[in-house]
Protein backbone atom coordinates (compact mmCIF):
# COMPACT_ATOMS: atom_id res chain seq x y z
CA UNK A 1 -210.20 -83.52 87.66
CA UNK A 2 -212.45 -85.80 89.11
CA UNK A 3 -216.00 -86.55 87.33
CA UNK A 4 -218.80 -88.98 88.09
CA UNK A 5 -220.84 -91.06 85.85
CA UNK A 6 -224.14 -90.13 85.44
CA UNK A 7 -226.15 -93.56 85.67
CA UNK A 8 -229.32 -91.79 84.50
CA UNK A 9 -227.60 -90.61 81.41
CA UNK A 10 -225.54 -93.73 80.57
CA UNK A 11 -226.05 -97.15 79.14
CA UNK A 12 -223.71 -100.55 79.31
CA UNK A 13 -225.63 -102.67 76.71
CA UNK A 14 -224.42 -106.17 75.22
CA UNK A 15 -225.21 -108.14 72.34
CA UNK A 16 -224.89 -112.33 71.25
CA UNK A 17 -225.82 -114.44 68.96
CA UNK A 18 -228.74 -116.65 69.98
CA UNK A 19 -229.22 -120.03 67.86
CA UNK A 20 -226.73 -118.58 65.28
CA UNK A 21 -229.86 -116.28 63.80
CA UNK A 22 -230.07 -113.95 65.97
CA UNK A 23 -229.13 -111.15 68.29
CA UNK A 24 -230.20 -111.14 71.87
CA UNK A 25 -229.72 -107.86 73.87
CA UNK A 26 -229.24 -106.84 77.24
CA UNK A 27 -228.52 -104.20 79.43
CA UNK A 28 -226.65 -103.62 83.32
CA UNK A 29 -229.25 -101.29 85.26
CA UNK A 30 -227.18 -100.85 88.57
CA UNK A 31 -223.29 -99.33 87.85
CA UNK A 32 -221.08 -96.58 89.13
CA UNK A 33 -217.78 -95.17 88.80
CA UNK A 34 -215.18 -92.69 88.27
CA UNK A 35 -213.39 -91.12 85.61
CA UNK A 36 -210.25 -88.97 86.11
CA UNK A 37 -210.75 -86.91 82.92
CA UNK A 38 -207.68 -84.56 81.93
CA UNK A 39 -209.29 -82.39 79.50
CA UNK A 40 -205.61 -81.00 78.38
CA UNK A 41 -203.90 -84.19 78.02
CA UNK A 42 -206.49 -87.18 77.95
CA UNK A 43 -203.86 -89.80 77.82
CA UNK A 44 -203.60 -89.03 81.86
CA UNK A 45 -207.16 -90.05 82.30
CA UNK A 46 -208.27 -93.10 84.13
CA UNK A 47 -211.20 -94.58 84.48
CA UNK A 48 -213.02 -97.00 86.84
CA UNK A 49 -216.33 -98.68 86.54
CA UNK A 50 -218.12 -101.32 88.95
CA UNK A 51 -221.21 -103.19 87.55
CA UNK A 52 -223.94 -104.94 89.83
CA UNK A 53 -224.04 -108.22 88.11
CA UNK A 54 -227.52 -109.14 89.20
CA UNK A 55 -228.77 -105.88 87.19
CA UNK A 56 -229.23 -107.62 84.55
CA UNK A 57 -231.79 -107.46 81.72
CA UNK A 58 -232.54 -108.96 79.11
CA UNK A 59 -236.10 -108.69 79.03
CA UNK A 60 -236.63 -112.58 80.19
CA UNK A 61 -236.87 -113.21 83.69
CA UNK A 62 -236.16 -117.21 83.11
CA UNK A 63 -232.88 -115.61 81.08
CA UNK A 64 -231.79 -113.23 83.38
CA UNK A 65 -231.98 -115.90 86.46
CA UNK A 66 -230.21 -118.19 84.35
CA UNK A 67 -227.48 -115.70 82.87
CA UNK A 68 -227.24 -114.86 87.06
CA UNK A 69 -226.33 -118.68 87.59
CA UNK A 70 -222.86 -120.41 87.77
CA UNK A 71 -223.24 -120.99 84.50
CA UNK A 72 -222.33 -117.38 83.44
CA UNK A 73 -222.16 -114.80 86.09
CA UNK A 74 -222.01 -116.53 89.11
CA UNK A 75 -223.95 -113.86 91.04
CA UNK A 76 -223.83 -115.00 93.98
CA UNK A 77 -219.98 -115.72 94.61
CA UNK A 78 -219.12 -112.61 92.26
CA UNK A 79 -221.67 -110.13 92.21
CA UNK A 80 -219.45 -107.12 90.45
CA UNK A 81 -218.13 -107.20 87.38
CA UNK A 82 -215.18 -104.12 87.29
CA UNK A 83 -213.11 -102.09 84.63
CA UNK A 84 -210.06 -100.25 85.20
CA UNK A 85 -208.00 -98.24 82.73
CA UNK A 86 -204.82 -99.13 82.04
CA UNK A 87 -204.11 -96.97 79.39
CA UNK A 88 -205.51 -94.41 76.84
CA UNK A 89 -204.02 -93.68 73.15
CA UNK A 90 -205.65 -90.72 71.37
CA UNK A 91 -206.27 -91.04 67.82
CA UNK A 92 -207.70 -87.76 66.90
CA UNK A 93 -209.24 -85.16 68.34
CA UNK A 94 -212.67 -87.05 68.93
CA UNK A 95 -210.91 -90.76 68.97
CA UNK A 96 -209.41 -92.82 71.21
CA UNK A 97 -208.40 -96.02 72.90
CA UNK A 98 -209.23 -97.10 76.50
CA UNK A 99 -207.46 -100.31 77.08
CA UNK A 100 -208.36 -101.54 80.39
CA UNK A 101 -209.08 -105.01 82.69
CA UNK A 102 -212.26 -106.26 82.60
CA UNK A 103 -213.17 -108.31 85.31
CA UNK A 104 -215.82 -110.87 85.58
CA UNK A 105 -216.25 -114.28 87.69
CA UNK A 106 -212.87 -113.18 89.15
CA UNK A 107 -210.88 -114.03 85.53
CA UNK A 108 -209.39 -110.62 84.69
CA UNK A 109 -208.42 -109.76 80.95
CA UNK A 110 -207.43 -106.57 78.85
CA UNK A 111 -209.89 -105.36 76.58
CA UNK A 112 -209.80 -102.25 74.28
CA UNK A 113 -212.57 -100.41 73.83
CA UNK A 114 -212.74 -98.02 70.83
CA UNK A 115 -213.86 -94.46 72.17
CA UNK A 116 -215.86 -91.72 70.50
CA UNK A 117 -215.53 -88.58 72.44
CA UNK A 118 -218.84 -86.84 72.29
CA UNK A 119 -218.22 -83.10 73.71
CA UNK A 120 -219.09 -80.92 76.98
CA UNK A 121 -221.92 -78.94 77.69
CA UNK A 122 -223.23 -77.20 80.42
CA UNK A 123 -226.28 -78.18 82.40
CA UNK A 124 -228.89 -75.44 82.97
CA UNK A 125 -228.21 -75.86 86.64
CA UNK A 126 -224.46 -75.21 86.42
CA UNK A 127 -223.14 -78.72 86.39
CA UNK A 128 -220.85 -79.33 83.19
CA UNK A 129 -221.12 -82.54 81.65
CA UNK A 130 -218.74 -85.08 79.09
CA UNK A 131 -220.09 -87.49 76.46
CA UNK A 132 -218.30 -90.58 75.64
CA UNK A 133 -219.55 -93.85 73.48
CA UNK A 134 -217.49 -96.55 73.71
CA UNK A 135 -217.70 -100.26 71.79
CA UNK A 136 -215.63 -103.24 72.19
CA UNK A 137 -216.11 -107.08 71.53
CA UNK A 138 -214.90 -110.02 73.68
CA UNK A 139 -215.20 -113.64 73.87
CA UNK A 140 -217.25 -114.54 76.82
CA UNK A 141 -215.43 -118.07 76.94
CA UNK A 142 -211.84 -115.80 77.96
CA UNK A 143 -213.85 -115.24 81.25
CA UNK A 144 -215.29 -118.75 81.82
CA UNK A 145 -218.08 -118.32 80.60
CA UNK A 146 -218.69 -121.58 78.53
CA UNK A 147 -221.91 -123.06 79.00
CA UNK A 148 -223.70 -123.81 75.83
CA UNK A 149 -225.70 -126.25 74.35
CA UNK A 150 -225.45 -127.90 70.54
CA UNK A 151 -228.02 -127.66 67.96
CA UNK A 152 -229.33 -130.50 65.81
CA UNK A 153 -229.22 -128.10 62.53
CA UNK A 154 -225.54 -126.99 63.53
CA UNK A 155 -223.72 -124.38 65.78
CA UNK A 156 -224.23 -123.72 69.41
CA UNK A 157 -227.51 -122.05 71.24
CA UNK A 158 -225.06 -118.81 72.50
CA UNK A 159 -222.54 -117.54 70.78
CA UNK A 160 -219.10 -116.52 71.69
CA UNK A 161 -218.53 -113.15 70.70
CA UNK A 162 -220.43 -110.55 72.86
CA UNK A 163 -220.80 -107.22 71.69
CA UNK A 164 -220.84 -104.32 74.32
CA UNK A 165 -222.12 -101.27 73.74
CA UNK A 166 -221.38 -98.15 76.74
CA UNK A 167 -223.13 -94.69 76.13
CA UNK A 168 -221.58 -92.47 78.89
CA UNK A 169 -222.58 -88.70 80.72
CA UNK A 170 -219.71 -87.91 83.26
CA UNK A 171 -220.44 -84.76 85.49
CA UNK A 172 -217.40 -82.95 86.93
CA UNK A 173 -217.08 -82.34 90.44
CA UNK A 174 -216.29 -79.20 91.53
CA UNK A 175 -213.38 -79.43 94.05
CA UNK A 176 -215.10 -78.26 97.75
CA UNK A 177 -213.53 -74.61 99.33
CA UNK A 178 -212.13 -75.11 102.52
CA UNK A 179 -212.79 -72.67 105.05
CA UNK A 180 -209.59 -71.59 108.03
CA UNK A 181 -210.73 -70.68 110.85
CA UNK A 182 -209.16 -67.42 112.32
């Protein structure tokens, strides 16, 4: 069964180290996608996600225009960033594993993200929803994204690892009667 995600209902957040004593965070406003959710048998889901790369927000302007640069994102020669399942592994009833390719600046990798499934419920307008949170961590330098710049006391300005964060609402679709004409 088909279901959308529900962008007003759903975060993809990120975390990394700034200056080595800190956490910077940020957020992708603009996304969409699709999740073929099999509520029977979940390991015959699927799921793919596309990600406006110059939604980005990290609460600095001068940031965000320079994370939009080729020397991260490359907005303007790649301006989506995708995910597509590849697989799923349940661990329990509530736990799972969505292994996947990531894409960003054109350099596709796998990444596993560790899943929490959250429930259904059912709208008050008749629309049943799914709750997922998902977490994984990747090294932004896998995707070519290595610009950084050394500090005097030690360590880099950005660090590598970059935490991402995804609170997701999928609505199902309900499949639309055809009508034959008599």
């Amino acid at each position: 069964m088909t279901w959308i995600i529900d962008t007003s209902h759903s975060t993809i957040t990120f975390s990394v180290r700034h200056m080595m004593i800190s956490r910077v965070r940020g957020r992708f406003s603009r996304f969409d996608g699709t999740v073929d959710f099999d509520e029977l048998n979940p390991v015959n889901s699927s799921v793919k996600v596309n990600i406006d790369a110059s939604s980005i927000d990290t609460r600095d302007e001068r940031r965000d225009a320079h994370l939009m640069s080729p020397d991260f994102l490359d907005v303007a020669n790649y301006p989506t960033l995708t995910f597509v399942s590849k697989q799923i592994e349940v661990i329990d009833d509530n736990h799972g594993r969505l292994i996947g390719d990531l894409t960003i600046r054109g350099v596709t990798r796998e990444v596993v993200l560790d899943v929490e499934y959250n429930g259904q419920s059912k709208s008050p307008w008749g629309t049943v929803s799914a709750g997922f949170s998902a977490t994984t961590r990747i090294n932004r330098k896998d995707w070519g994204l290595t610009w950084n710049v050394a500090l005097e006391t030690g360590g880099v300005l950005v660090g590598e690892e970059v935490a991402i964060d995804i609170e997701l609402e999928i609505v199902k679709q309900v499949p639309q009667e055809t009508s034959v004409a008599v």
